[in-house]
N, C-alpha and C. Protein backbone atom coordinates (compact mmCIF):
# COMPACT_ATOMS: atom_id res chain seq x y z
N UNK A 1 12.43 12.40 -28.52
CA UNK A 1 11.32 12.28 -27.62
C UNK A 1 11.20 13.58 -26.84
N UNK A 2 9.94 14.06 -26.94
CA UNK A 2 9.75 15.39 -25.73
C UNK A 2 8.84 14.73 -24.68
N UNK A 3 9.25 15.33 -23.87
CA UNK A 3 8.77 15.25 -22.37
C UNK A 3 7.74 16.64 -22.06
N UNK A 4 6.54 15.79 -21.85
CA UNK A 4 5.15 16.83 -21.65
C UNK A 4 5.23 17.13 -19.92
N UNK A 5 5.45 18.35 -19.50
CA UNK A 5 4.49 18.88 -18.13
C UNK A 5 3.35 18.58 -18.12
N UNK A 6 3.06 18.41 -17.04
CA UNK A 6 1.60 18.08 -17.05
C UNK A 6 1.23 19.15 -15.61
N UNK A 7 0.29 19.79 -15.54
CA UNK A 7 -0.44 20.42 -14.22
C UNK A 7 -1.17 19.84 -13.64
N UNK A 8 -0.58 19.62 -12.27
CA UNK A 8 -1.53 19.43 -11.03
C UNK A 8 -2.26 19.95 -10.15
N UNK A 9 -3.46 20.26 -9.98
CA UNK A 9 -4.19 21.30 -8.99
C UNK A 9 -4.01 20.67 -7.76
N UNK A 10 -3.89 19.60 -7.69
CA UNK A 10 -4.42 18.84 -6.19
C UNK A 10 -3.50 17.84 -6.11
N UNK A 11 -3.49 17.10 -4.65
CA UNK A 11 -2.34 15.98 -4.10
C UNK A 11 -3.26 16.14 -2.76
N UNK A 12 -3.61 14.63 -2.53
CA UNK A 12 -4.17 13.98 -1.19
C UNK A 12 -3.36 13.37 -0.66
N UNK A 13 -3.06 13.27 0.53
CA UNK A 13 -2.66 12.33 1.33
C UNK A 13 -3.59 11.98 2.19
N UNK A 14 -3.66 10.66 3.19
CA UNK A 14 -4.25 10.30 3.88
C UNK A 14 -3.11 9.54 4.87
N UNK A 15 -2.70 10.58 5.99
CA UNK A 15 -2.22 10.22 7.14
C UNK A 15 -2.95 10.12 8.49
N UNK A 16 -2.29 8.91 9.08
CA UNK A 16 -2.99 8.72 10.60
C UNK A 16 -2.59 9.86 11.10
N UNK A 17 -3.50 10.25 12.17
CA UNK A 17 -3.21 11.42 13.20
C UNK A 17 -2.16 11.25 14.23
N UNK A 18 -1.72 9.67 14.34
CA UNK A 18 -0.69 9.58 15.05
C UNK A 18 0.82 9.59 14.68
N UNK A 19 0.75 9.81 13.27
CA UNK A 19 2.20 9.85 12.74
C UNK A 19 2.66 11.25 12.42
N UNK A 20 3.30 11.38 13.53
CA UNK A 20 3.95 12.75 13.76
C UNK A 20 4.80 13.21 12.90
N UNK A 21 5.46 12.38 13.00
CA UNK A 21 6.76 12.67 11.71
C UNK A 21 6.21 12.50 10.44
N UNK A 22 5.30 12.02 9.27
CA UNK A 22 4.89 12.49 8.63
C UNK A 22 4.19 13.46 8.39
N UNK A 23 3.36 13.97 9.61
CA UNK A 23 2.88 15.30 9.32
C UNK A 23 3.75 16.41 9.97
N UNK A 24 4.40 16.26 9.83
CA UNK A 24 6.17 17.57 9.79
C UNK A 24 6.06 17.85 8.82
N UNK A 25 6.54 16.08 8.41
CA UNK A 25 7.35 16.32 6.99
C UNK A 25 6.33 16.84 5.78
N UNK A 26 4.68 16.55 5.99
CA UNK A 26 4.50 17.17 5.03
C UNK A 26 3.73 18.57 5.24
N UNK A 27 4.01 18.55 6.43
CA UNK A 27 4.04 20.53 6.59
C UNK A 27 5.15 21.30 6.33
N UNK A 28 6.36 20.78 5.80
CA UNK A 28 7.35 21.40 5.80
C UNK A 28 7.31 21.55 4.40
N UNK A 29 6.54 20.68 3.81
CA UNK A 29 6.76 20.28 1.95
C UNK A 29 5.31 21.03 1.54
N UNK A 30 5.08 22.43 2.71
CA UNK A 30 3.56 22.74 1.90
C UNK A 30 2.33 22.12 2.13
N UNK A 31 1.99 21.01 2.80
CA UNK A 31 0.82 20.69 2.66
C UNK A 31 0.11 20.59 4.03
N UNK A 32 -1.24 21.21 3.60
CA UNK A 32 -2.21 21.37 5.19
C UNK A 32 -3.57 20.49 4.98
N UNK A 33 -3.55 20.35 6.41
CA UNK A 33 -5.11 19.39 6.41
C UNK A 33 -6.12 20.33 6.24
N UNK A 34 -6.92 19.30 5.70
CA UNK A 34 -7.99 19.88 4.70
C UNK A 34 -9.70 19.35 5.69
N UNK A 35 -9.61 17.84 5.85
CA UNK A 35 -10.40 17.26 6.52
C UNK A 35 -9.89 16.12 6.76
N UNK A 36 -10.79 15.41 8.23
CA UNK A 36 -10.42 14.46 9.12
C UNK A 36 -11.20 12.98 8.09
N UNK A 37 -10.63 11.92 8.71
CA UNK A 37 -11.57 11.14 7.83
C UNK A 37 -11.43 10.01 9.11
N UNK A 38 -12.54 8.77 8.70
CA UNK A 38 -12.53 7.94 9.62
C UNK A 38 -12.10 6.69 8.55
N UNK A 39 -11.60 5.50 9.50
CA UNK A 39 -11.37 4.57 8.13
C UNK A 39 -11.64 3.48 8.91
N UNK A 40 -12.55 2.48 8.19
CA UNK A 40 -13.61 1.90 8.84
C UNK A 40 -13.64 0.19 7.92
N UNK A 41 -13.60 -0.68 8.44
CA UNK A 41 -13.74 -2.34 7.60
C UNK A 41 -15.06 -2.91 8.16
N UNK A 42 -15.48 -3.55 7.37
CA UNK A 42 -17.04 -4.08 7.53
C UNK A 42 -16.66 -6.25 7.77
N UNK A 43 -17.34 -6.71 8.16
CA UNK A 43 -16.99 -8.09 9.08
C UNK A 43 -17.84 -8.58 9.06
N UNK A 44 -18.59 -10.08 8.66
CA UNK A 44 -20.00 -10.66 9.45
C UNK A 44 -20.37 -10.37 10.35
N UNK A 45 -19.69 -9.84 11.24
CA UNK A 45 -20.11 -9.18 12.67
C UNK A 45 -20.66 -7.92 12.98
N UNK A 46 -20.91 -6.94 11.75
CA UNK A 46 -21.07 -5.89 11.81
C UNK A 46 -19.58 -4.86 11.42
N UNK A 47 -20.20 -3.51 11.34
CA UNK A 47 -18.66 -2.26 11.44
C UNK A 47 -18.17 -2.65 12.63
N UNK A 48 -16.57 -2.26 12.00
CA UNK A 48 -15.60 -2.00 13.33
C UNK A 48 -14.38 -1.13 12.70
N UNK A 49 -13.98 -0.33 13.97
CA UNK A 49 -13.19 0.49 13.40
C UNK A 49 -12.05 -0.07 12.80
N UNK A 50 -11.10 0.51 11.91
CA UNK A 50 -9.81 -0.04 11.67
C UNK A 50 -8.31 0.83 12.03
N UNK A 51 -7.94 -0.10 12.01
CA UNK A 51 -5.95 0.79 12.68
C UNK A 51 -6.42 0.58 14.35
């Protein structure tokens, strides 16, 4: 059996802004924010934010 490499251009994460210690850890492992995002659940009641 051979084992194929494969190339990756890209890797997303999506961390809260409040978790500090993951964004150390993945500034330490290379990776920078790119853009903010909002994350949002929908309800009979209308939008409301989520987290």
């Amino acid at each position: 059996m051979v084992a194929h490499r494969r190339l990756v251009d890209h890797v997303a994460l999506n961390v809260r802004a409040d978790n500090v210690a993951a964004l150390r850890l993945y500034g330490r492992l290379g990776f920078t924010p790119v853009a903010e995002y909002g994350e949002f659940a929908l309800s009979v009641w209308g939008s409301v934010a989520a987290g």
